[in-house]
C-alpha atoms as a PDB file:
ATOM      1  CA  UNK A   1      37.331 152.776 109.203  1.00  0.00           C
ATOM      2  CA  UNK A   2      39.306 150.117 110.580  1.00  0.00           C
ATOM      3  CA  UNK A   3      41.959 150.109 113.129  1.00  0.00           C
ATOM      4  CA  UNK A   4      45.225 150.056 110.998  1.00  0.00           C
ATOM      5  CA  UNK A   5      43.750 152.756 108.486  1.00  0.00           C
ATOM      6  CA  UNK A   6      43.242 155.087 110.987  1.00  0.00           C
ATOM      7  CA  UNK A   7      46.613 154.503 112.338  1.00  0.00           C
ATOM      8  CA  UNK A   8      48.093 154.913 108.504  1.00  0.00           C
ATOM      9  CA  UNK A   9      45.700 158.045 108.671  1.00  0.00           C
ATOM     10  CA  UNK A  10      46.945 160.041 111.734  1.00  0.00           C
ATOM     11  CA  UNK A  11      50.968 159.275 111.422  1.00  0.00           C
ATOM     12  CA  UNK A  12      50.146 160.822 107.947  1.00  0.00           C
ATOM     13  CA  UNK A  13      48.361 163.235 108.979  1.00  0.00           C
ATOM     14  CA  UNK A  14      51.683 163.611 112.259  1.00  0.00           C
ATOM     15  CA  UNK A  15      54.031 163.836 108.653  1.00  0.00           C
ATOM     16  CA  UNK A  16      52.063 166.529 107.017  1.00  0.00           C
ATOM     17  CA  UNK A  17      52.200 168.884 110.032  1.00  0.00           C
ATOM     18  CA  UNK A  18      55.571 168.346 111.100  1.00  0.00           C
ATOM     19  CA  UNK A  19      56.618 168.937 107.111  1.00  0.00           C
ATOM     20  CA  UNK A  20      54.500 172.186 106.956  1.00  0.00           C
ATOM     21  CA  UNK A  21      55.809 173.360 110.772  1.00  0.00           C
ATOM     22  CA  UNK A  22      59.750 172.607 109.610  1.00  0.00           C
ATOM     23  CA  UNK A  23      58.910 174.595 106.080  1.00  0.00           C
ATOM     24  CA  UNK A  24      57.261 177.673 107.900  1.00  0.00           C
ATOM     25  CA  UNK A  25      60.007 177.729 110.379  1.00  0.00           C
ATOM     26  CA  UNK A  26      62.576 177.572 107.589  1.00  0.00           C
ATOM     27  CA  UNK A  27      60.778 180.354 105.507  1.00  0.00           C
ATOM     28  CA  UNK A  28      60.454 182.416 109.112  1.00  0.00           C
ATOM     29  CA  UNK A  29      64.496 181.842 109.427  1.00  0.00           C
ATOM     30  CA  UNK A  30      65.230 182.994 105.947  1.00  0.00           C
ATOM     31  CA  UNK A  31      63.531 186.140 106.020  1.00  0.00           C
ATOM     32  CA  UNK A  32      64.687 186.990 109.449  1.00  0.00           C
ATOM     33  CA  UNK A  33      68.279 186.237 107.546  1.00  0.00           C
ATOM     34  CA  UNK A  34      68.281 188.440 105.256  1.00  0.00           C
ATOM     35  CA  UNK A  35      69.711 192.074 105.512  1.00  0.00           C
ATOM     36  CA  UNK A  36      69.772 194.782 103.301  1.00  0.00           C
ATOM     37  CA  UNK A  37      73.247 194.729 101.815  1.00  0.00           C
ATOM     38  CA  UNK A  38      74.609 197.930  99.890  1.00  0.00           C
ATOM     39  CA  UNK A  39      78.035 199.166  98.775  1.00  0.00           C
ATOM     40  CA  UNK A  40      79.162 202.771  98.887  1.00  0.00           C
ATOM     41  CA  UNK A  41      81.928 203.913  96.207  1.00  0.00           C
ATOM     42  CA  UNK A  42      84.322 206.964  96.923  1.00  0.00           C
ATOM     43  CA  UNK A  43      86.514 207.293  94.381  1.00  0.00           C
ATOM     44  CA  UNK A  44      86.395 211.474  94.439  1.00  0.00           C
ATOM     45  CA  UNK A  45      89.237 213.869  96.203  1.00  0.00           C
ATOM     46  CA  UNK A  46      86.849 216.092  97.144  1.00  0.00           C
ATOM     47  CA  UNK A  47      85.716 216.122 100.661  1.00  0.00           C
ATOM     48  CA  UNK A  48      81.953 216.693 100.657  1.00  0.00           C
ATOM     49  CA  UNK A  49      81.905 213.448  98.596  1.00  0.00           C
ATOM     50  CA  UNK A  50      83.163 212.060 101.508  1.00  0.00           C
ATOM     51  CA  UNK A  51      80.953 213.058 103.926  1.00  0.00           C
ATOM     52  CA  UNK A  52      77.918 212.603 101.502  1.00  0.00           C
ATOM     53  CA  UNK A  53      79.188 208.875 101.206  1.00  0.00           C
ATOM     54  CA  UNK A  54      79.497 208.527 105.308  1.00  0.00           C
ATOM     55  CA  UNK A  55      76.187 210.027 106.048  1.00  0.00           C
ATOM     56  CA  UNK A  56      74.507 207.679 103.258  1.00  0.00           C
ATOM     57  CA  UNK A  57      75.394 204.921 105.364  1.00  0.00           C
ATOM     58  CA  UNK A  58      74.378 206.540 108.743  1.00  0.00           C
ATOM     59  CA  UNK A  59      71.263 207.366 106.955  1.00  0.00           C
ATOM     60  CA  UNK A  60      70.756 203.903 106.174  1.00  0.00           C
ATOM     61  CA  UNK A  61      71.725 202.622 109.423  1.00  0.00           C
ATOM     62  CA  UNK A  62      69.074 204.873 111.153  1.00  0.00           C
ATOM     63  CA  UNK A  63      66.309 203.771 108.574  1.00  0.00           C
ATOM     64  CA  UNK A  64      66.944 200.115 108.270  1.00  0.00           C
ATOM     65  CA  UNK A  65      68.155 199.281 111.647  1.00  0.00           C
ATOM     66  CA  UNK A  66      71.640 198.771 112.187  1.00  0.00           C
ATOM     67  CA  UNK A  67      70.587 194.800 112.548  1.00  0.00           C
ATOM     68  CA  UNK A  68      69.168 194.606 109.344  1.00  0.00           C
ATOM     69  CA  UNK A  69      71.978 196.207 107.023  1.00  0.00           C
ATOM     70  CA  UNK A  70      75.058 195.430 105.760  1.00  0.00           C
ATOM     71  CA  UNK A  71      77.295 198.355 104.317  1.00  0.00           C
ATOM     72  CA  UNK A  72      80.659 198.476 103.248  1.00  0.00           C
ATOM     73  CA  UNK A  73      82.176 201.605 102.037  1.00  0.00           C
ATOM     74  CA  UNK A  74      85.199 200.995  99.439  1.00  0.00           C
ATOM     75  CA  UNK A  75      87.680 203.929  98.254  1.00  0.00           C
ATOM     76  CA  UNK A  76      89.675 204.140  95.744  1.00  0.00           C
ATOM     77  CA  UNK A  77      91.566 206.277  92.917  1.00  0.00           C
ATOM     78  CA  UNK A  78      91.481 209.782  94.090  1.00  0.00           C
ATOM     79  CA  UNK A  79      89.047 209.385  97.060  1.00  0.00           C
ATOM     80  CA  UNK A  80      91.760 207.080  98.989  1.00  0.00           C
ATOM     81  CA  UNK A  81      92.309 210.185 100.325  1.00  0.00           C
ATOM     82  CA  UNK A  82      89.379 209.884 102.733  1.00  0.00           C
ATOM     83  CA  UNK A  83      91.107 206.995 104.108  1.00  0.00           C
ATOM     84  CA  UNK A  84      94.357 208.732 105.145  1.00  0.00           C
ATOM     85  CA  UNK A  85      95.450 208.764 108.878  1.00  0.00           C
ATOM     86  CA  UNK A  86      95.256 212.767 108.483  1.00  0.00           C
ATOM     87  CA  UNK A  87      92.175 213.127 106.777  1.00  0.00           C
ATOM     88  CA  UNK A  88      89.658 215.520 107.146  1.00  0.00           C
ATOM     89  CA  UNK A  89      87.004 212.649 107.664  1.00  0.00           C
ATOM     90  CA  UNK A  90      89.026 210.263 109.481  1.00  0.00           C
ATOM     91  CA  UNK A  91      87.444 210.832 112.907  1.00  0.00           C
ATOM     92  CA  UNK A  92      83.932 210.139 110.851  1.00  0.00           C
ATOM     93  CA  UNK A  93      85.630 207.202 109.083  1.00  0.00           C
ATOM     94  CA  UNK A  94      86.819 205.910 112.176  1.00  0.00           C
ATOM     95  CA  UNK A  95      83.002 206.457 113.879  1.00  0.00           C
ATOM     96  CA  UNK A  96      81.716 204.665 110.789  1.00  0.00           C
ATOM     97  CA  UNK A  97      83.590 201.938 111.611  1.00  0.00           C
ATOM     98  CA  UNK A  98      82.680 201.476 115.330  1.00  0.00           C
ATOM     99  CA  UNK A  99      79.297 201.682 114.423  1.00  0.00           C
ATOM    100  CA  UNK A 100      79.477 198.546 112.044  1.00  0.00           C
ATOM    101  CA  UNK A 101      80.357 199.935 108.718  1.00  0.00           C
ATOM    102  CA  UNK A 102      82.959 198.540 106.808  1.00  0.00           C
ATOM    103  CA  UNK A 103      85.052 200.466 105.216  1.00  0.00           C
ATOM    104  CA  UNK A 104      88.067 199.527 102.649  1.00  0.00           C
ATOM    105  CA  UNK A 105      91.099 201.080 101.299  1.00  0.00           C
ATOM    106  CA  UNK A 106      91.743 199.382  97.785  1.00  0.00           C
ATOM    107  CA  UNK A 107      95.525 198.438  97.590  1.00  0.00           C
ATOM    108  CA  UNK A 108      95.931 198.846  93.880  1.00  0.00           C
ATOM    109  CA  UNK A 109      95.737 202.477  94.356  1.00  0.00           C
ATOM    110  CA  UNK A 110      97.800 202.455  97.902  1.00  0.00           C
ATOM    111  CA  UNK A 111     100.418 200.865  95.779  1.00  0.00           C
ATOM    112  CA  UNK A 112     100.350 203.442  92.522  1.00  0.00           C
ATOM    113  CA  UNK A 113     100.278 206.330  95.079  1.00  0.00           C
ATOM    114  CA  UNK A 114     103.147 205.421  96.890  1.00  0.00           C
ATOM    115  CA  UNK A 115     100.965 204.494 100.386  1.00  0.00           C
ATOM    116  CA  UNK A 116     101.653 202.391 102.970  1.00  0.00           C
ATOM    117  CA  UNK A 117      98.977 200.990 105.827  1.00  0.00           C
ATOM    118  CA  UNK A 118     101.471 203.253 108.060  1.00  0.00           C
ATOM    119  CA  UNK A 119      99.678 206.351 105.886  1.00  0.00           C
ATOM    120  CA  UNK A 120      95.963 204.969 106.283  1.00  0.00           C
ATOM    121  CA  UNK A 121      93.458 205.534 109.235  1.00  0.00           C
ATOM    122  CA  UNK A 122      94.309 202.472 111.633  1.00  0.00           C
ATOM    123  CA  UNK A 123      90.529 201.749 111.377  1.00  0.00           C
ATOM    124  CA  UNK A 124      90.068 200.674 107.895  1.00  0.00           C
ATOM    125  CA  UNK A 125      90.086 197.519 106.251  1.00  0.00           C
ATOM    126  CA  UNK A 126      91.894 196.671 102.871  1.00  0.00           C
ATOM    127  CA  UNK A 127      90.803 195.334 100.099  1.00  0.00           C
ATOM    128  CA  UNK A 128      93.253 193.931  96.433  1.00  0.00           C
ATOM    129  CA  UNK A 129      91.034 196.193  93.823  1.00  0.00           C
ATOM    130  CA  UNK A 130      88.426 198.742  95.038  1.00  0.00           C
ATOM    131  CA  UNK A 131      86.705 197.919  91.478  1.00  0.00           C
ATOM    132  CA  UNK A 132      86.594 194.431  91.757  1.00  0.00           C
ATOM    133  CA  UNK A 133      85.459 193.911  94.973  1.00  0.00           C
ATOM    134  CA  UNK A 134      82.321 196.510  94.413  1.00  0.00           C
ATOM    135  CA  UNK A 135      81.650 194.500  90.876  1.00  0.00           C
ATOM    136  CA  UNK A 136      81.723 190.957  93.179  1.00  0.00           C
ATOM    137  CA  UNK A 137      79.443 192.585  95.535  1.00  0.00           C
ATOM    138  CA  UNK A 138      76.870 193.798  92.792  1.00  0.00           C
ATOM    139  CA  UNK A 139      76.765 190.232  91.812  1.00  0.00           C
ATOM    140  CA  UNK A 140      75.983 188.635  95.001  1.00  0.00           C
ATOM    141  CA  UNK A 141      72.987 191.028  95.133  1.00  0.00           C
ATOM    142  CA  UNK A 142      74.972 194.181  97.053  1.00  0.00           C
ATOM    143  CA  UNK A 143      72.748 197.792  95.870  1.00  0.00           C
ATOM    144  CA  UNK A 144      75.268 200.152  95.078  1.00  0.00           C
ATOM    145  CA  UNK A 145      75.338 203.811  95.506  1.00  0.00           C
ATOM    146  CA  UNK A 146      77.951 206.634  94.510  1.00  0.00           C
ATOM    147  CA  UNK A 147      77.383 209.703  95.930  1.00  0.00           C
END
């Protein structure tokens, strides 16, 4: 083997590795990058629904690692009420919410029940329509439970 074919040799070979070391790095950020992402609907009065809906998402927390998990919690229609300032679960919602769970109030209902953010647990987080936004996070891959 002559001199300039084993120089043609090793900066191919140089290519091939540093291709194959920027690929498994890429492949090593993309999995580290993606969490589990789920969506919780409460769109019951009642308030065991409530608190079945809030420890789903503790639950998952716990399991998953609150790292590795995205959850956002989205009331609407007759569960709204969960979201009120004077709610039986507001001190949970609130928790919820310092521990990394979203949670959103969907305005279409605020609006047809005569509510105001003034009515609504200072923690949450609004959203235009409760339905819509769980349907656009179904499509970017969200699970979704309903309790």
């Amino acid at each position: 083997m002559n001199k300039q074919t084993l120089i043609r040799f090793i900066a191919t070979s140089l290519v091939g590795v540093a291709l194959a070391t920027s690929a498994l790095a890429q492949a090593k950020l993309d999995k580290a990058s993606q969490l589990a992402k789920v969506v919780i609907q409460v769109s019951d009065a009642e308030p065991a629904k409530w608190n079945l809906a809030l420890n789903n998402a503790k639950n998952v927390q716990e399991e998953l690692g609150v790292k590795n998990v995205e959850i956002e919690i989205v009331a609407y229609g007759p569960g709204i009420g969960m979201l009120k300032f004077d709610a039986p679960a507001a001190s949970r919602v609130g928790d919820a919410v310092k521990a990394g769970i979203k949670v959103v109030a969907c305005e279409n209902t605020m609006r047809a029940q005569k509510l105001t953010k003034a009515d609504m647990n200072a923690e949450v987080g609004y959203v235009s329509a409760g339905v819509v936004e769980i349907m656009q996070r179904q499509a970017q891959g969200w699970a979704y439970i309903r309790p």
